[in-house]
PDB file of N, CA and C in Angstrom:
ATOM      1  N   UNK A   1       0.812  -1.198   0.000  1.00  0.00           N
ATOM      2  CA  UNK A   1       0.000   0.000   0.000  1.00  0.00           C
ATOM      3  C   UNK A   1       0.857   1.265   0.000  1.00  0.00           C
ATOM      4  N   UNK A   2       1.920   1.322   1.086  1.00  0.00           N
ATOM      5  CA  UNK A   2       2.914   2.259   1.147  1.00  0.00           C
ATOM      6  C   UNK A   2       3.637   2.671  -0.583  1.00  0.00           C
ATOM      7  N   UNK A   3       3.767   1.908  -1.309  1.00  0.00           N
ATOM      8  CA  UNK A   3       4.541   2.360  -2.368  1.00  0.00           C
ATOM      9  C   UNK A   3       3.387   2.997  -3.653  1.00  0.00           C
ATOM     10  N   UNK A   4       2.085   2.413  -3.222  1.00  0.00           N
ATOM     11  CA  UNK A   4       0.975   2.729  -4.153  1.00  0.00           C
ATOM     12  C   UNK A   4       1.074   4.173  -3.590  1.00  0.00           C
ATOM     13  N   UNK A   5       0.801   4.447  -2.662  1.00  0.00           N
ATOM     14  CA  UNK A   5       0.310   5.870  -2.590  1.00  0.00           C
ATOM     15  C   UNK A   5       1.925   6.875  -2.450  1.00  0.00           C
ATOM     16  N   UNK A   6       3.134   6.104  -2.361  1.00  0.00           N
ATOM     17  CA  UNK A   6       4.292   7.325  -3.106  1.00  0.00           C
ATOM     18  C   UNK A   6       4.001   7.473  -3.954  1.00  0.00           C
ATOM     19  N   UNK A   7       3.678   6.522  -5.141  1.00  0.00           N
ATOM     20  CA  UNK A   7       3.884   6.632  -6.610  1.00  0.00           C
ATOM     21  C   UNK A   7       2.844   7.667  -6.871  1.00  0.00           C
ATOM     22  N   UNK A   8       1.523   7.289  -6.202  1.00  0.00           N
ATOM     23  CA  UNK A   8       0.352   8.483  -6.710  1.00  0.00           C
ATOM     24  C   UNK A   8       1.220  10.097  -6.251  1.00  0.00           C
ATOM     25  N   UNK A   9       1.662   9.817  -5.107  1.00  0.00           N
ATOM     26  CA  UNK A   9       1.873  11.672  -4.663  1.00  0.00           C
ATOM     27  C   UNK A   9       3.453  11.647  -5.848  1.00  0.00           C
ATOM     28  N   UNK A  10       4.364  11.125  -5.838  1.00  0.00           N
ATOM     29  CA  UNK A  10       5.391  11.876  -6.868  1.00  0.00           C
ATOM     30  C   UNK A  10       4.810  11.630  -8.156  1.00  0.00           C
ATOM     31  N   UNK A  11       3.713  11.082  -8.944  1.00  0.00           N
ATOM     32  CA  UNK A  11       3.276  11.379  -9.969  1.00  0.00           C
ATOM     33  C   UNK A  11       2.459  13.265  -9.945  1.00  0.00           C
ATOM     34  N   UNK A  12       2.015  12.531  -8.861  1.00  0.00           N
ATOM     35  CA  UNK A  12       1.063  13.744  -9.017  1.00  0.00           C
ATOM     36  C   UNK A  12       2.017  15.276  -8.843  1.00  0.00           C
ATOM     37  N   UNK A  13       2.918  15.082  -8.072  1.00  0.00           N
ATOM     38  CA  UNK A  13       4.142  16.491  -7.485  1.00  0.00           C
ATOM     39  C   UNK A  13       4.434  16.354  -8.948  1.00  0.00           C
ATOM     40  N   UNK A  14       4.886  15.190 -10.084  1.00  0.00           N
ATOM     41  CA  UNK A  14       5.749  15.636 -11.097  1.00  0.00           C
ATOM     42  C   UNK A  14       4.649  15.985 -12.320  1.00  0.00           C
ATOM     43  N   UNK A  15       3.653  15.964 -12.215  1.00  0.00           N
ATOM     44  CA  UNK A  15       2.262  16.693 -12.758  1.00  0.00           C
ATOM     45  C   UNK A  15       2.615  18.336 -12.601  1.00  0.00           C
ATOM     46  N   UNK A  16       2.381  18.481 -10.912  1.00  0.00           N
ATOM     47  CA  UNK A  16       2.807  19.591 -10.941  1.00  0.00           C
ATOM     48  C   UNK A  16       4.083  20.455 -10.936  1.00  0.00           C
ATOM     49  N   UNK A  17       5.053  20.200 -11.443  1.00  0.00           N
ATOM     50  CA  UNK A  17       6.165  20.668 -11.608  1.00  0.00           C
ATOM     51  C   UNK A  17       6.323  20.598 -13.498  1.00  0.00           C
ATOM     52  N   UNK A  18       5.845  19.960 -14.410  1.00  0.00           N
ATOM     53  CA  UNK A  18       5.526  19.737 -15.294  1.00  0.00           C
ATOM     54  C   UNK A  18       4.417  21.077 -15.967  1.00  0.00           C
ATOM     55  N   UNK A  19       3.218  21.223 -15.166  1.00  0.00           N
ATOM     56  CA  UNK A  19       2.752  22.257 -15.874  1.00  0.00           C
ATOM     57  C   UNK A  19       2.885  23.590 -14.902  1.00  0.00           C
ATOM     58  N   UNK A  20       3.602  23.952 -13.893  1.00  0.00           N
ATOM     59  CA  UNK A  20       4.329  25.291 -13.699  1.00  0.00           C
ATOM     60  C   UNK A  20       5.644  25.549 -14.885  1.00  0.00           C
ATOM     61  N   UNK A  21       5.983  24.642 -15.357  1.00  0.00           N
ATOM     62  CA  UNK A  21       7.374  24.806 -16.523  1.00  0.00           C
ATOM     63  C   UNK A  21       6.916  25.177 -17.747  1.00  0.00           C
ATOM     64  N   UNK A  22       5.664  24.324 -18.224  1.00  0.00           N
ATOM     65  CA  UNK A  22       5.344  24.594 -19.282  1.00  0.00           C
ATOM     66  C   UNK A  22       4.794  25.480 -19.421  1.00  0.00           C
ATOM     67  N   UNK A  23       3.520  25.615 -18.624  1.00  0.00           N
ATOM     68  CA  UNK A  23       2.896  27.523 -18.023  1.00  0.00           C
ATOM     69  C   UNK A  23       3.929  28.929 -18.553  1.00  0.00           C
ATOM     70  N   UNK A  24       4.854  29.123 -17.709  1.00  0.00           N
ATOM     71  CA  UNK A  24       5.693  29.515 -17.731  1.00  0.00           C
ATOM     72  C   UNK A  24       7.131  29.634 -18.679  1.00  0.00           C
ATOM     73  N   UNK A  25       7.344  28.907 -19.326  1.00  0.00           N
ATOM     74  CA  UNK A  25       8.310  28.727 -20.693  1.00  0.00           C
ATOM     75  C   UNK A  25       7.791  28.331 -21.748  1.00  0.00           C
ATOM     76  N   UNK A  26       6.528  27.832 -22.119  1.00  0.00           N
ATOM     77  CA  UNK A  26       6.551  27.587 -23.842  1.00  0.00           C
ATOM     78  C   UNK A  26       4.379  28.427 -23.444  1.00  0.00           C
ATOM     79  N   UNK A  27       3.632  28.019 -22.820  1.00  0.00           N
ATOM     80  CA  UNK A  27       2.235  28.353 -22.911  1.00  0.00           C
ATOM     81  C   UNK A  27       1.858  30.278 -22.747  1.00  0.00           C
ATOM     82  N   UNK A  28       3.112  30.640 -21.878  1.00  0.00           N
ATOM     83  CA  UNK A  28       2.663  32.102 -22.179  1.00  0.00           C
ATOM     84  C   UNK A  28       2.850  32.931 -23.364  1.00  0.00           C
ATOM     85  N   UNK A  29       3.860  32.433 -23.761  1.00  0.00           N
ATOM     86  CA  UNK A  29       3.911  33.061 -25.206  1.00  0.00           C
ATOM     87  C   UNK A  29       2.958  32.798 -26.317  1.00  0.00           C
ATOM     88  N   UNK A  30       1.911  32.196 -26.017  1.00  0.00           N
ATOM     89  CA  UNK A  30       0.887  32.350 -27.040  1.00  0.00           C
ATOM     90  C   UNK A  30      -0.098  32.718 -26.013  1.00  0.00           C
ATOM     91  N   UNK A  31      -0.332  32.377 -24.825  1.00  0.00           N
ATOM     92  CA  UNK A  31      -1.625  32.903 -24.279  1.00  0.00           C
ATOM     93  C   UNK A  31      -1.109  33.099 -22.445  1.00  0.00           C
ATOM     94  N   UNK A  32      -1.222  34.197 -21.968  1.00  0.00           N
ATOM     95  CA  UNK A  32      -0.907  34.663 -20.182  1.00  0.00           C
ATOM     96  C   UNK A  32      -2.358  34.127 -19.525  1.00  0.00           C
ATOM     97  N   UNK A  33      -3.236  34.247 -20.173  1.00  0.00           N
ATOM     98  CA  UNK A  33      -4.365  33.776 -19.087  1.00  0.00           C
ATOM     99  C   UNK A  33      -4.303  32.332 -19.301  1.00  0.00           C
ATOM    100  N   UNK A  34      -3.930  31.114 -19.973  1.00  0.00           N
ATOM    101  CA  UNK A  34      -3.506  29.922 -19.972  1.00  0.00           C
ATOM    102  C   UNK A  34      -2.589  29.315 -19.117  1.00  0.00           C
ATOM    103  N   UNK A  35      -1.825  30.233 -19.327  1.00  0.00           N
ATOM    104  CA  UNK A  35      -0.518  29.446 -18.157  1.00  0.00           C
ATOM    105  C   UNK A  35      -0.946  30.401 -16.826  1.00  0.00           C
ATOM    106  N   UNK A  36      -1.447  31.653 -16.705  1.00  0.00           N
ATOM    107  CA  UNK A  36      -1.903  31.387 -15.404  1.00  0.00           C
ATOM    108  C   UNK A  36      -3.568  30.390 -14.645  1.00  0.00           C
ATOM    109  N   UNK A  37      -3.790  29.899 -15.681  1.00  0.00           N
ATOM    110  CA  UNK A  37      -4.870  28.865 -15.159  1.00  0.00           C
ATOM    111  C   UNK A  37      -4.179  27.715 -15.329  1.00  0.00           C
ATOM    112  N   UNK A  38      -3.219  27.256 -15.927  1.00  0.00           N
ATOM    113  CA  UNK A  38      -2.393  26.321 -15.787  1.00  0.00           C
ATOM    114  C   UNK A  38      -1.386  26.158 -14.074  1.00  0.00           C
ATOM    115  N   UNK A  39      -0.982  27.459 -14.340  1.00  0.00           N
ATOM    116  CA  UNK A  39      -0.391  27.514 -12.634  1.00  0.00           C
ATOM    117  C   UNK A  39      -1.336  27.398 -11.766  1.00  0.00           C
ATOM    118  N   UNK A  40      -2.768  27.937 -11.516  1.00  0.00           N
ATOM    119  CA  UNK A  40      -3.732  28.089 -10.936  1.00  0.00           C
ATOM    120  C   UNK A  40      -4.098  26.067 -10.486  1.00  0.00           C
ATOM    121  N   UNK A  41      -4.225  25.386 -11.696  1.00  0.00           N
ATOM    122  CA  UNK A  41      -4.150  23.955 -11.454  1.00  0.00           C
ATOM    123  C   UNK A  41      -3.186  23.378 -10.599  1.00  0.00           C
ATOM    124  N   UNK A  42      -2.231  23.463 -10.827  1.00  0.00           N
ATOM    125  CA  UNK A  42      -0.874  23.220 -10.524  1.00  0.00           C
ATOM    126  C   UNK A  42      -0.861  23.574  -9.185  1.00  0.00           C
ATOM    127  N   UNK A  43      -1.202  24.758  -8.709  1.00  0.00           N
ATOM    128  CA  UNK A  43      -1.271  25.222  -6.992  1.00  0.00           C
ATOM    129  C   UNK A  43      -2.370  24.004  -6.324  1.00  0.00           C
ATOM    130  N   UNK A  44      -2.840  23.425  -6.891  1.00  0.00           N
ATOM    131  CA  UNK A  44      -3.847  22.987  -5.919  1.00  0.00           C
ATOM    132  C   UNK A  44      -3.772  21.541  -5.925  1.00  0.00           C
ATOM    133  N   UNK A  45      -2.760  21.400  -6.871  1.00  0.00           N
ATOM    134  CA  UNK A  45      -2.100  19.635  -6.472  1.00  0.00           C
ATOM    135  C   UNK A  45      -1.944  19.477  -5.449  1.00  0.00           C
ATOM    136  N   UNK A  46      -0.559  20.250  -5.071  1.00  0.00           N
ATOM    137  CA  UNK A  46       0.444  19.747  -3.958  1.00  0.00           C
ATOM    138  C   UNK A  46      -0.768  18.836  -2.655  1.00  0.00           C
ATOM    139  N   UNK A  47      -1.376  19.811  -1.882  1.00  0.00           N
ATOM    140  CA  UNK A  47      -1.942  19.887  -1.551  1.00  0.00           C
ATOM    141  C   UNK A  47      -3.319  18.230  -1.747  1.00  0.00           C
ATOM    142  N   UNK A  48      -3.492  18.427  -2.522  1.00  0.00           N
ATOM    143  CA  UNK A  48      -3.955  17.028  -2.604  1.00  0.00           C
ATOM    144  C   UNK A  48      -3.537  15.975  -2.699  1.00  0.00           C
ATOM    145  N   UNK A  49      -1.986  16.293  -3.514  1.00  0.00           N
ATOM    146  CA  UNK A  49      -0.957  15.231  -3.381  1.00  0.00           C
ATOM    147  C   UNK A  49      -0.673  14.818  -1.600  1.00  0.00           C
ATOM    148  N   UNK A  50      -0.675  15.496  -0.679  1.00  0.00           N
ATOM    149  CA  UNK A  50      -0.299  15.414   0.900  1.00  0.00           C
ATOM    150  C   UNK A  50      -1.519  14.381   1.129  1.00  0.00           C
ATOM    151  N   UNK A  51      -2.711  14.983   0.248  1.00  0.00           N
ATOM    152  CA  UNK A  51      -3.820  13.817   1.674  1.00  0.00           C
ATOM    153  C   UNK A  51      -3.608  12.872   0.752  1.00  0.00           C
ATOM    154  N   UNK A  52      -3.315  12.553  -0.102  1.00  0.00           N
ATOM    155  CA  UNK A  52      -3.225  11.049  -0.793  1.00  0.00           C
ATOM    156  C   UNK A  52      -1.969  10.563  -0.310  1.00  0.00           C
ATOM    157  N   UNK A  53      -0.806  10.963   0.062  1.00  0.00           N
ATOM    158  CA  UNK A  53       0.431  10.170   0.285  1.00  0.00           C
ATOM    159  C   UNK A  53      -0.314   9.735   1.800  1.00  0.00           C
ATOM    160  N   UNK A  54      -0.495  10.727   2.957  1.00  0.00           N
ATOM    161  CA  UNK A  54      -1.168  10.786   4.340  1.00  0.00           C
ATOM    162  C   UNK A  54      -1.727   9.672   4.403  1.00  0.00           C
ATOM    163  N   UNK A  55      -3.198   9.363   3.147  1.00  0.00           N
ATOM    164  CA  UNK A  55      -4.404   8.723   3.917  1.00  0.00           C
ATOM    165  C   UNK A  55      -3.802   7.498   4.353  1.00  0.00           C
ATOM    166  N   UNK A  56      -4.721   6.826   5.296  1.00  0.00           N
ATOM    167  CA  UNK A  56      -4.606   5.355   6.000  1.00  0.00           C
ATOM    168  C   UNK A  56      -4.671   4.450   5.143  1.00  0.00           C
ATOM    169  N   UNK A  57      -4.225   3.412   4.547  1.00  0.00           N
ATOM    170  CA  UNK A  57      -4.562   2.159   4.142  1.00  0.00           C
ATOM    171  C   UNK A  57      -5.323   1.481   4.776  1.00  0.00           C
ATOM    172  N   UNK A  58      -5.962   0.431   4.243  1.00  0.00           N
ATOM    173  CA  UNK A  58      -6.866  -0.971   5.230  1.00  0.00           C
ATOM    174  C   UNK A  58      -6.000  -1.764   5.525  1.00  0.00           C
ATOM    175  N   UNK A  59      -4.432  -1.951   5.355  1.00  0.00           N
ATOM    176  CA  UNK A  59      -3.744  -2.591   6.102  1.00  0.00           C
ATOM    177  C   UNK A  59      -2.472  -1.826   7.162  1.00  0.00           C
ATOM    178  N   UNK A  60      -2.662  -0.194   6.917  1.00  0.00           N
ATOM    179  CA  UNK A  60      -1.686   0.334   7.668  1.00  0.00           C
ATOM    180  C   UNK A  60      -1.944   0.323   9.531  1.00  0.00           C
ATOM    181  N   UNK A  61      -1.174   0.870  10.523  1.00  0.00           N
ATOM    182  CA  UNK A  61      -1.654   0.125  11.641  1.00  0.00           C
ATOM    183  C   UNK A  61      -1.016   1.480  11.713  1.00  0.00           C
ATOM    184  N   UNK A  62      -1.986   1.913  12.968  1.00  0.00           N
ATOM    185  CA  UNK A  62      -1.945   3.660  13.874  1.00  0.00           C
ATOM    186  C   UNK A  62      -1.297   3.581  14.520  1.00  0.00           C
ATOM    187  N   UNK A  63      -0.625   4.604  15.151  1.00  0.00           N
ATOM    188  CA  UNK A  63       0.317   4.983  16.219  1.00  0.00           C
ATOM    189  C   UNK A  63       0.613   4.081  17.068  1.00  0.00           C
ATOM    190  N   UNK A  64      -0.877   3.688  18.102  1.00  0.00           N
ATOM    191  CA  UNK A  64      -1.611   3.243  19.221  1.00  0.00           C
ATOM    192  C   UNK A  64      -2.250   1.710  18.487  1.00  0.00           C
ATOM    193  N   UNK A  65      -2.744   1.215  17.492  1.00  0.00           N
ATOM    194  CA  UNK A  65      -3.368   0.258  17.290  1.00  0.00           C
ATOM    195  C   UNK A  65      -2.888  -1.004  17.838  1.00  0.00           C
ATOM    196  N   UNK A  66      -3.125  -1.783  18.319  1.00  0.00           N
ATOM    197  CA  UNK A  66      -2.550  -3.386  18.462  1.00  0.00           C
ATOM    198  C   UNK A  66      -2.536  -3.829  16.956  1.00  0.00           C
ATOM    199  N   UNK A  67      -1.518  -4.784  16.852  1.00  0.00           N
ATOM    200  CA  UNK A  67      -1.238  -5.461  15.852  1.00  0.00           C
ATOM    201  C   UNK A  67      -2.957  -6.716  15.347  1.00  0.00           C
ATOM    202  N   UNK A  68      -3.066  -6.929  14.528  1.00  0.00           N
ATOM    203  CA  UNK A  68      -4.243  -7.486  14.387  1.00  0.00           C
ATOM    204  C   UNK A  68      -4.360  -9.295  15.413  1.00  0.00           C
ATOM    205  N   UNK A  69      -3.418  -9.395  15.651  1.00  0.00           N
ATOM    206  CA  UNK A  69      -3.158 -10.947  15.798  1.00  0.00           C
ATOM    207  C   UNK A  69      -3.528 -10.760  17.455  1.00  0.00           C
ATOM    208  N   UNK A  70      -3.088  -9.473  17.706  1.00  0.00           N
ATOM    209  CA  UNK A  70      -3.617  -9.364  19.627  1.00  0.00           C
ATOM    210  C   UNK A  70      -4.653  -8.785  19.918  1.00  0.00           C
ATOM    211  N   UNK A  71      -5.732  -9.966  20.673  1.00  0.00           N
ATOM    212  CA  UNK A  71      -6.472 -10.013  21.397  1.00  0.00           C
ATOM    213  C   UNK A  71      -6.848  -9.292  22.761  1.00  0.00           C
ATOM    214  N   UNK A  72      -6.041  -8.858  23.246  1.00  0.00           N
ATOM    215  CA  UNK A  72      -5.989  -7.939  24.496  1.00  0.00           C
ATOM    216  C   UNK A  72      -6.671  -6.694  24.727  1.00  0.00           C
ATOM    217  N   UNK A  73      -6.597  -6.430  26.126  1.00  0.00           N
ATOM    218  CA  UNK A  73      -7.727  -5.259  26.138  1.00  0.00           C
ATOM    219  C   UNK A  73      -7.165  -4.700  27.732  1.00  0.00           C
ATOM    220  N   UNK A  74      -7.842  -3.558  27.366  1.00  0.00           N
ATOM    221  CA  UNK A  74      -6.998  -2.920  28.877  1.00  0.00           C
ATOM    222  C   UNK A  74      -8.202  -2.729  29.665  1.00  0.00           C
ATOM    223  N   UNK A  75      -8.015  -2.214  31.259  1.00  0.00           N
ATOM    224  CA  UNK A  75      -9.104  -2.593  32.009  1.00  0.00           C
ATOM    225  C   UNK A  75     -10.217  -1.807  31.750  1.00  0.00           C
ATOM    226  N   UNK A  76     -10.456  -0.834  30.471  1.00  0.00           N
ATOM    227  CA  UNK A  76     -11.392   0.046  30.189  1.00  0.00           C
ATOM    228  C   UNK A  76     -11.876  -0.671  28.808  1.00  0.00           C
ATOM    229  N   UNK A  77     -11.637  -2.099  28.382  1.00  0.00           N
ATOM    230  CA  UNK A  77     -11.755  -2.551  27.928  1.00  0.00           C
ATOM    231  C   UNK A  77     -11.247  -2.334  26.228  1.00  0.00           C
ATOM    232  N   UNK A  78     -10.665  -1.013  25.884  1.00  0.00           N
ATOM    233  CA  UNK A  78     -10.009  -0.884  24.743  1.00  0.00           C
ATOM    234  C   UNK A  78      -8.969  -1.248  24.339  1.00  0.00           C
ATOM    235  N   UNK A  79      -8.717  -1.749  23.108  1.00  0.00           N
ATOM    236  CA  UNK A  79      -7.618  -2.294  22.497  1.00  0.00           C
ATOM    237  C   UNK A  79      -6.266  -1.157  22.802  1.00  0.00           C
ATOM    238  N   UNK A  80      -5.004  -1.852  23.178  1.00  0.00           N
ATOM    239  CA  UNK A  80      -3.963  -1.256  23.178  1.00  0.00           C
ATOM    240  C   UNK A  80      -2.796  -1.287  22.447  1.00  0.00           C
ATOM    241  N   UNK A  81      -1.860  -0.843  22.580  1.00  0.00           N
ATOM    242  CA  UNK A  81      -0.805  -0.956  21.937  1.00  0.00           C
ATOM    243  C   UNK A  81       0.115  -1.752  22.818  1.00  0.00           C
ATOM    244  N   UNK A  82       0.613  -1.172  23.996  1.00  0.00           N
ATOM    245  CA  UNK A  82       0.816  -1.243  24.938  1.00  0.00           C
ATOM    246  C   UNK A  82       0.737  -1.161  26.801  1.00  0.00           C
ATOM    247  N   UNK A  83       1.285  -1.890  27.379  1.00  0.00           N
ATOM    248  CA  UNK A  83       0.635  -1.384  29.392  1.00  0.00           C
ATOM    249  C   UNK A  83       1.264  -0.191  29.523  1.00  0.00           C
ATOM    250  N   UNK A  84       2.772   0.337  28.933  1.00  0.00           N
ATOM    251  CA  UNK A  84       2.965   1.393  29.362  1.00  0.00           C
ATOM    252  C   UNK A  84       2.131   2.696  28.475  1.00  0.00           C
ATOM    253  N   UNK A  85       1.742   2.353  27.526  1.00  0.00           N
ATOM    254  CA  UNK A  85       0.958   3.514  27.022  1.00  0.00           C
ATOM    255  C   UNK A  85      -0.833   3.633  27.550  1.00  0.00           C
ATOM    256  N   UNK A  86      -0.851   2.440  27.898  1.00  0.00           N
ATOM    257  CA  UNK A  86      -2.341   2.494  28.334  1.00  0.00           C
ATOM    258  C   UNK A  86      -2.239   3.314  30.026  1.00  0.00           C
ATOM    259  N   UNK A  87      -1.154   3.155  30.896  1.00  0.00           N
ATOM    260  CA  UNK A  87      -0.776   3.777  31.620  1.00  0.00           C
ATOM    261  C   UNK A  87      -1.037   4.998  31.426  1.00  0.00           C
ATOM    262  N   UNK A  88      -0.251   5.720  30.884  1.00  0.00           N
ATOM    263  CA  UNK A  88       0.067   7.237  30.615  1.00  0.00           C
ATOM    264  C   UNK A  88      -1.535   7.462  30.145  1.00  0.00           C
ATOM    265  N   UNK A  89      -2.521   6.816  29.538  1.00  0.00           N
ATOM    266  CA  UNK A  89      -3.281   7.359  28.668  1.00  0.00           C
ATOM    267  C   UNK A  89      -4.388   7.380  30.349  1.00  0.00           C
ATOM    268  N   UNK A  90      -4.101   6.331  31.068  1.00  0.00           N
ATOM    269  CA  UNK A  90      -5.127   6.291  32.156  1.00  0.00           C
ATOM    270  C   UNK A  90      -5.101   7.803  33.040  1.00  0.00           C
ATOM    271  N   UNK A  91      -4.015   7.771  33.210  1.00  0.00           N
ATOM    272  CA  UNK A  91      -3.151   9.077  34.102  1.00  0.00           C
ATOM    273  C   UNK A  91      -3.808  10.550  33.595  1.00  0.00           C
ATOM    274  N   UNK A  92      -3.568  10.263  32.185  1.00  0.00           N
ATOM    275  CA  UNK A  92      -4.255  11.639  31.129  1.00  0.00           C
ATOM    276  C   UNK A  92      -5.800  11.654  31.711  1.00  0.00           C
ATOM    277  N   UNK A  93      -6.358  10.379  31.125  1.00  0.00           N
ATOM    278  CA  UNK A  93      -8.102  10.564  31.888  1.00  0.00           C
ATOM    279  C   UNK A  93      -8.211  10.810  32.977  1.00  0.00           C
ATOM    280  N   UNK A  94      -7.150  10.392  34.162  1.00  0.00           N
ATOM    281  CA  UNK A  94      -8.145  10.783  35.806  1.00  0.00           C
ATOM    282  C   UNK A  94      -8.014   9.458  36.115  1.00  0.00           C
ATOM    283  N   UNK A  95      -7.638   8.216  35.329  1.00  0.00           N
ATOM    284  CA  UNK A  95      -7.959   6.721  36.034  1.00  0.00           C
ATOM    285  C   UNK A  95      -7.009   6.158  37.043  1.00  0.00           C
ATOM    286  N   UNK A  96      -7.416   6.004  37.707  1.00  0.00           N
ATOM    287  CA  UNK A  96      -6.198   4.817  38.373  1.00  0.00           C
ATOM    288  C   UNK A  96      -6.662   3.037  37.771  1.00  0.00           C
ATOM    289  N   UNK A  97      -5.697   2.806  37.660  1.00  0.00           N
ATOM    290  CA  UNK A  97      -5.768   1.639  37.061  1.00  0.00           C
ATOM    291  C   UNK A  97      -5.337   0.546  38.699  1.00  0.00           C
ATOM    292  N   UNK A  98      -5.991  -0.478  38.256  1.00  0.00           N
ATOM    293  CA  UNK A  98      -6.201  -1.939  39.873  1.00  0.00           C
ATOM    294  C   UNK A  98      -4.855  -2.253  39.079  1.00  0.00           C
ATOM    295  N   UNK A  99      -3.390  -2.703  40.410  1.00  0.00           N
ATOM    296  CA  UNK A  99      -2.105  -3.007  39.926  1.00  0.00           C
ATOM    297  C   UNK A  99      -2.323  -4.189  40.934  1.00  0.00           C
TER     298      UNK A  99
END
């Protein structure tokens, strides 16, 4: 999944680096309101290129997620990552956790 969504964001970054050049060196000389709606496109890649490299996969695993294979649960009954992070996270809420 990881290499699917590089390839989409540096396609898409070399999209946009592709028509800021051409905009700018061969499209203004026949038309300025072209290559600035060409740049105008081009600004609003990047930007979409970020949430497509970003988004989650259905097999990527969060910060905090347990691995799929563990079963475990902490005494608030949510899946963890870990006891020392479920710790710190109890501490954050107000919990004392039964030791």
């Amino acid at each position: 999944m990881y290499a699917r969504r590089r390839h989409a964001y540096f396609v898409m970054m070399g999209t946009c680096i592709v028509l800021f050049v051409l905009a700018w060196g061969v499209v203004r000389l026949w038309s300025v309101p072209a290559a600035v709606g060409m740049c105008l496109v081009a600004m609003v890649i990047p930007p979409l290129a970020a949430v497509v490299a970003n988004r989650r996969g259905p097999d990527d695993r969060w910060w905090d997620d347990p691995p799929p294979s563990s079963r475990l649960r902490s005494s608030r009954g949510d899946p963890h990552g870990d006891p020392q992070s479920d710790e710190w996270w109890d501490e954050l809420d107000g919990r004392k956790r039964p030791r």
